[in-house]
C-alpha atoms as a PDB file:
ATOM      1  CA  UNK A   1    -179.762  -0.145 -36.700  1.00  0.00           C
ATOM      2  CA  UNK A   2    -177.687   1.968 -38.853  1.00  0.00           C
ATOM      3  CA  UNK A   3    -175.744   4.536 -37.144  1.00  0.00           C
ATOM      4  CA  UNK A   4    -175.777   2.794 -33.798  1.00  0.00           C
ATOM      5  CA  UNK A   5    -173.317   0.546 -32.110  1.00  0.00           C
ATOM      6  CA  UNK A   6    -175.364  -2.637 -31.486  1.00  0.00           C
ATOM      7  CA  UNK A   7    -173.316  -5.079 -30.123  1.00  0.00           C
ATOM      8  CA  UNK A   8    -174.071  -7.728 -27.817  1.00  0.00           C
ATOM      9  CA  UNK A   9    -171.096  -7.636 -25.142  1.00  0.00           C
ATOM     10  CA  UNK A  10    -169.936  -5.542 -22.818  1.00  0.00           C
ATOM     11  CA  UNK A  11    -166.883  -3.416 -22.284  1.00  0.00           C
ATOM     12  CA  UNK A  12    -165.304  -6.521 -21.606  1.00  0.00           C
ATOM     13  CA  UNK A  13    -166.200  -8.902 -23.775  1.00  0.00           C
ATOM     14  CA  UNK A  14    -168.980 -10.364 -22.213  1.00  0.00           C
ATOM     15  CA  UNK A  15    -172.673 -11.411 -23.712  1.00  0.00           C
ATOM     16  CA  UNK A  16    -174.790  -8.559 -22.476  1.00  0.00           C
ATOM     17  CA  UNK A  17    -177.558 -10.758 -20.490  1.00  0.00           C
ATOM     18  CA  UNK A  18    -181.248  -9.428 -21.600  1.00  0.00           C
ATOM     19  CA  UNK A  19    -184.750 -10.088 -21.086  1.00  0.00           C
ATOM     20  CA  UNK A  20    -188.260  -8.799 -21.753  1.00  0.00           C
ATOM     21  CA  UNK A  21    -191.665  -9.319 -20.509  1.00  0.00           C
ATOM     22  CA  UNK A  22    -195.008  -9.743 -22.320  1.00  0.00           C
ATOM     23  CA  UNK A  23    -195.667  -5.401 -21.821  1.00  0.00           C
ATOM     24  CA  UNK A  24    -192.599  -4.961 -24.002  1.00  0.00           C
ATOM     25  CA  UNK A  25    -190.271  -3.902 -21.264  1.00  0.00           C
ATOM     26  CA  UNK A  26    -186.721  -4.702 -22.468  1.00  0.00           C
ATOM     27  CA  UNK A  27    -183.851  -5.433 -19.203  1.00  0.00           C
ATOM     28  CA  UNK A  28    -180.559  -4.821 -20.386  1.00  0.00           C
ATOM     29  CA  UNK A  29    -177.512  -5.982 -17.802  1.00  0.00           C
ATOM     30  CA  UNK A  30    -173.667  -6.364 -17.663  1.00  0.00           C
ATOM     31  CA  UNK A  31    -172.522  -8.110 -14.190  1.00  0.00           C
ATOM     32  CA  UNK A  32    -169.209  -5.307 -14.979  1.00  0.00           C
ATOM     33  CA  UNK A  33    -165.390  -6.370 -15.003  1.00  0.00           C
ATOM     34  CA  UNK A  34    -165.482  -9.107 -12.207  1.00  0.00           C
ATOM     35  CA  UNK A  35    -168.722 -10.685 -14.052  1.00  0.00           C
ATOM     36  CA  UNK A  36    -170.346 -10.881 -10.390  1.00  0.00           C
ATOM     37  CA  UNK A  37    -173.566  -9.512  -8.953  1.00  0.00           C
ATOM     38  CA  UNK A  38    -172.618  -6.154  -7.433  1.00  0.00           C
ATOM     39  CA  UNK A  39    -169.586  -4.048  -7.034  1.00  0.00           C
ATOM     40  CA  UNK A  40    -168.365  -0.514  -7.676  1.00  0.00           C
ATOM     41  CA  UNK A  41    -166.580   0.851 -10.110  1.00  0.00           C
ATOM     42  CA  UNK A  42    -165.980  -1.141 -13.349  1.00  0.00           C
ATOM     43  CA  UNK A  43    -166.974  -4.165 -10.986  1.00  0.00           C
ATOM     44  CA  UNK A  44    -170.968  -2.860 -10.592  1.00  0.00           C
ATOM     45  CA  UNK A  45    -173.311  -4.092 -12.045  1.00  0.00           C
ATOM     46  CA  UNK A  46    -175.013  -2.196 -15.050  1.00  0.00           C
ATOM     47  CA  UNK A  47    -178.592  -2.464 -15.758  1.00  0.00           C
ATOM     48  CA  UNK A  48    -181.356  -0.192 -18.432  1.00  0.00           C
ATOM     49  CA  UNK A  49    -184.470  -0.686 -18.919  1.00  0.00           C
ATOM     50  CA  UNK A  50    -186.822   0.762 -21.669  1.00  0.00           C
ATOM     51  CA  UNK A  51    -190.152   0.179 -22.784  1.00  0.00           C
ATOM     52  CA  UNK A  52    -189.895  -1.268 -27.036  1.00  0.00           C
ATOM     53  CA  UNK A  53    -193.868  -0.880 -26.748  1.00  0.00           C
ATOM     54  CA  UNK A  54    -195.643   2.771 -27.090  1.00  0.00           C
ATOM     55  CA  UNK A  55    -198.848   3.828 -25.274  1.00  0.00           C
ATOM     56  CA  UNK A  56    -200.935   2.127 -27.940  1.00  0.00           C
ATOM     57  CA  UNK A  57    -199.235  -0.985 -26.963  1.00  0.00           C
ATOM     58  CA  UNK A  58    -197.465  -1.017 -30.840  1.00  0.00           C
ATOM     59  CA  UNK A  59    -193.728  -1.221 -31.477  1.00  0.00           C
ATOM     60  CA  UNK A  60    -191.552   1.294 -31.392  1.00  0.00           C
ATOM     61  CA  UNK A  61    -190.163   2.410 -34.680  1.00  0.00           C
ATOM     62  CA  UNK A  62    -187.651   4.488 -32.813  1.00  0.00           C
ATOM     63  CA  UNK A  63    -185.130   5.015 -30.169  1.00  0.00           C
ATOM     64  CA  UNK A  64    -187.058   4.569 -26.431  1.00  0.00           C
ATOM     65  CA  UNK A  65    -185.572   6.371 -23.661  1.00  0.00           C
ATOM     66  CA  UNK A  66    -184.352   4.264 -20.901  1.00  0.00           C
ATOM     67  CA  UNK A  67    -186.905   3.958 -17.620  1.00  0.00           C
ATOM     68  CA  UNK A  68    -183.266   2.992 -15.885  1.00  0.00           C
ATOM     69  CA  UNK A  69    -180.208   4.503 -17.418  1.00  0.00           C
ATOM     70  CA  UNK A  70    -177.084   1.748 -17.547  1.00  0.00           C
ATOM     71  CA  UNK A  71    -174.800   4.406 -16.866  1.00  0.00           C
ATOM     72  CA  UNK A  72    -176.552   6.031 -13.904  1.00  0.00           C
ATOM     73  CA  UNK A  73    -175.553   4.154 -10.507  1.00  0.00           C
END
């Protein structure tokens, strides 16, 4: 999208593992620095979540707001 950084790594230069299920929810998730399950700090895991379907079950032609922010703990 214009405008909007859409890259698929991380901060550190790692593919940014995703997945999505037949409602349109979209799972976004970074395993952090140490690229293992868990952690704190730039070693936790970061995960978001957002719906690319509306109510009416059509795409979204815009932004979605995450259901599970990445950069909330």
């Amino acid at each position: 999208m214009p405008g909007y950084v859409t890259d698929t790594t991380d901060a550190w230069v790692q593919p940014i593992d995703y997945s999505f299920d037949s409602s349109g929810v979209v799972t976004l998730r970074s395993l952090g620095s140490d690229k293992k399950p868990g952690g704190v700090g730039d070693k936790r895991d970061m995960i978001g979540v957002f719906s690319s379907r509306n109510a009416q079950g059509r795409w979204e032609d815009e932004l979605s707001d995450w259901t599970h922010d990445p950069f909330k703990p």
